[in-house]
C-alpha atoms as a PDB file:
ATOM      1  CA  UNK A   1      87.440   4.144 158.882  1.00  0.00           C
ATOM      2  CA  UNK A   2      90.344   6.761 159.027  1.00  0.00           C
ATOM      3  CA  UNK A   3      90.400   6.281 162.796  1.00  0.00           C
ATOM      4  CA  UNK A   4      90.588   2.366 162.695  1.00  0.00           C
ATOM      5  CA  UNK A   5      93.409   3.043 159.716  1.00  0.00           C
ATOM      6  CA  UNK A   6      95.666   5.383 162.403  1.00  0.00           C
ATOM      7  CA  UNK A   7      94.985   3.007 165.263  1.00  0.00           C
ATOM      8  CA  UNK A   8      96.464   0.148 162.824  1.00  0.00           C
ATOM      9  CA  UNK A   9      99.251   2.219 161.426  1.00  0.00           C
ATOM     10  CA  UNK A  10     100.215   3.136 165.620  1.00  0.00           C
ATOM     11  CA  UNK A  11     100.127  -0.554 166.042  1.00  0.00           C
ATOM     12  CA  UNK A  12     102.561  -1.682 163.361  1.00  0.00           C
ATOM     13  CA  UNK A  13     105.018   0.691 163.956  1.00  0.00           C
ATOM     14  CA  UNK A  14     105.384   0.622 167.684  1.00  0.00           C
ATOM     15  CA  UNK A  15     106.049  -3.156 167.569  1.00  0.00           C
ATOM     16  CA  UNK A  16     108.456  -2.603 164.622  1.00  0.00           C
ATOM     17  CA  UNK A  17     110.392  -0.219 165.779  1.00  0.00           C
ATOM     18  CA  UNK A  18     109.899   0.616 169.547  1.00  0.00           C
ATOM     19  CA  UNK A  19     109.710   4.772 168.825  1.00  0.00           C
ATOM     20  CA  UNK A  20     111.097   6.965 171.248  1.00  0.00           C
ATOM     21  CA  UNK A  21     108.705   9.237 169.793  1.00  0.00           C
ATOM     22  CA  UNK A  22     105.394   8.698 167.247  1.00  0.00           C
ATOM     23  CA  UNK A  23     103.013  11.759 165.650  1.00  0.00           C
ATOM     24  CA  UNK A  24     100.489  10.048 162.927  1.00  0.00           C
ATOM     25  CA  UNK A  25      98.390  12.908 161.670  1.00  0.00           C
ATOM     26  CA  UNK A  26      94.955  11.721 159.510  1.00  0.00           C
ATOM     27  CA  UNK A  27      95.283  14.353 156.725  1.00  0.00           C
ATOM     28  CA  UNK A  28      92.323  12.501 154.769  1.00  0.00           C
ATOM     29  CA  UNK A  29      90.087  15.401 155.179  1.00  0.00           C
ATOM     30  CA  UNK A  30      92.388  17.601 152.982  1.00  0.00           C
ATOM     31  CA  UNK A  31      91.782  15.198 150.075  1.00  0.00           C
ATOM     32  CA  UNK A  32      87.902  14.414 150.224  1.00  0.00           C
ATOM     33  CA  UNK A  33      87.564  15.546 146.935  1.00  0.00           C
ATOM     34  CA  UNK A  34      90.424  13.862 144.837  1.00  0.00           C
ATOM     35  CA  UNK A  35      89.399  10.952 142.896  1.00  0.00           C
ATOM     36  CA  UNK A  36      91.184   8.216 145.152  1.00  0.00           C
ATOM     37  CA  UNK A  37      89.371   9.139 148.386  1.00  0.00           C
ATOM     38  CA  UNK A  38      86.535   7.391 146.995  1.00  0.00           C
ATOM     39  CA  UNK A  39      88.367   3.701 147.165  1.00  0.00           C
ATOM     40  CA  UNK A  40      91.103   4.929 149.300  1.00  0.00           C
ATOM     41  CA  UNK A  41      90.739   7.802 151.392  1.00  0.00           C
ATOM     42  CA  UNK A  42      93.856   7.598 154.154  1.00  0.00           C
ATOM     43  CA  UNK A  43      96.524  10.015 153.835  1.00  0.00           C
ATOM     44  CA  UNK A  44      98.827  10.101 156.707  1.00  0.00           C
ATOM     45  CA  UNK A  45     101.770  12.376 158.162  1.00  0.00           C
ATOM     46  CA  UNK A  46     103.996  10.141 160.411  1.00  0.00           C
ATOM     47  CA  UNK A  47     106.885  11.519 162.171  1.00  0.00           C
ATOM     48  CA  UNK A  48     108.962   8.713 164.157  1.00  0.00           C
ATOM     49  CA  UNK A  49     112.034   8.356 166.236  1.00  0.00           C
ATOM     50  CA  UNK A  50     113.424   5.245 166.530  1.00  0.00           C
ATOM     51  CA  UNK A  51     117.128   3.709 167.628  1.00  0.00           C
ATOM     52  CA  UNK A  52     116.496   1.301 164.921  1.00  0.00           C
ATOM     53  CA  UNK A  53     117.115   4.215 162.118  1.00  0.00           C
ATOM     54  CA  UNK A  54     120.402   4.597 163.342  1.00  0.00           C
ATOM     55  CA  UNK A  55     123.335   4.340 160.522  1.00  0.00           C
ATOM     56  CA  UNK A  56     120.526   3.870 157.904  1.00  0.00           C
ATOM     57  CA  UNK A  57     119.924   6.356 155.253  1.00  0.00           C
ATOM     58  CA  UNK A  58     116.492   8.072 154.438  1.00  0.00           C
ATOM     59  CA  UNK A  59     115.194   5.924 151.771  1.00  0.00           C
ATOM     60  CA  UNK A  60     116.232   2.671 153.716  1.00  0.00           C
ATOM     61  CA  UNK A  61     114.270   4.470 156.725  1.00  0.00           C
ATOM     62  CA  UNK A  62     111.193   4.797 154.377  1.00  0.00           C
ATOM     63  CA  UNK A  63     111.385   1.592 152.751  1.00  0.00           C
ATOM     64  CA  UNK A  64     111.515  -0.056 156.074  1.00  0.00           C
ATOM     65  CA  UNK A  65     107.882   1.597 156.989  1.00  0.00           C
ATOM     66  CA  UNK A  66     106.545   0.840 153.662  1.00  0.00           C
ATOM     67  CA  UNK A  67     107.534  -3.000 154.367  1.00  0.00           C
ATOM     68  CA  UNK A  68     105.496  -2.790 157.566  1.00  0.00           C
ATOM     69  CA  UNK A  69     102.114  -1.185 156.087  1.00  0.00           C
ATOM     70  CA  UNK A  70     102.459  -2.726 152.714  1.00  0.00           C
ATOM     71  CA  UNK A  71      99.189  -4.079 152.508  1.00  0.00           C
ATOM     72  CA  UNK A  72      97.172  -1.342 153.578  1.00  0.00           C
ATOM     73  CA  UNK A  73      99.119   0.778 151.088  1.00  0.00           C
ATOM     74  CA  UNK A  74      97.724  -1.674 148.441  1.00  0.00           C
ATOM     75  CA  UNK A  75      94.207  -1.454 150.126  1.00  0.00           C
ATOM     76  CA  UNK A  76      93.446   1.702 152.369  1.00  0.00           C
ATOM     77  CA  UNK A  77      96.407   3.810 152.446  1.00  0.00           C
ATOM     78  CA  UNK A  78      96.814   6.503 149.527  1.00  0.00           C
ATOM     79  CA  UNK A  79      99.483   8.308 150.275  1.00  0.00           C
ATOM     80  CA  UNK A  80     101.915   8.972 153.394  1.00  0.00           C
ATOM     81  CA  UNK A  81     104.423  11.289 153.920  1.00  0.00           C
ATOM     82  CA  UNK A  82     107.127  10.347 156.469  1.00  0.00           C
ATOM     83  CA  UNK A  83     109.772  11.928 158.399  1.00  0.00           C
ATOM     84  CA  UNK A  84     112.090   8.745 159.921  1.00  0.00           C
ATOM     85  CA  UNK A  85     114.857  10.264 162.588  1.00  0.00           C
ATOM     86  CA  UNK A  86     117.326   8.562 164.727  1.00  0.00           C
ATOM     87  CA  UNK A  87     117.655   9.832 168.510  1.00  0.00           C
ATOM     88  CA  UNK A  88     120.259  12.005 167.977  1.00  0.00           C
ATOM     89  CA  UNK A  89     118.655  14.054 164.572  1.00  0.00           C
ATOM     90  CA  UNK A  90     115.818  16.674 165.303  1.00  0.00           C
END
């Protein structure tokens, strides 16, 4: 299910925000044994590039990707951690 919930999460943001560069890492296997996994197992890293970020802040950049995967944070996602850059920030 983790695999379909990347594959998803890929989708979304590439046609939301054309990334120069995307890294989604499944880190559900780090948190099999939390309570949550059992209804809602996907934690993801995502680490994305994007021209769209540009002049926005970080929370702005974050609440943009929530907007996009908002339902499968209600549903399948538990928890993501995200690093949102512009071209020109490492």
């Amino acid at each position: 299910m983790s695999s379909f919930k990347k594959k998803e999460i890929e989708k979304r943001l590439i046609k939301h925000f054309s990334p120069t560069e995307l890294l989604i890492k499944d880190q559900s296997h780090l948190h099999q044994n939390h309570p949550e996994s059992k209804t809602k197992s996907g934690h993801f890293e995502i680490k994305i590039t994007s021209e769209i970020f540009l002049n926005t802040n970080k929370i702005d950049r974050h609440r943009m990707i929530y907007k996009v995967l908002d339902d499968l944070l209600q549903s399948d996602i538990h928890a993501i951690k995200i690093k949102a850059l512009s071209p020109n920030e490492n």
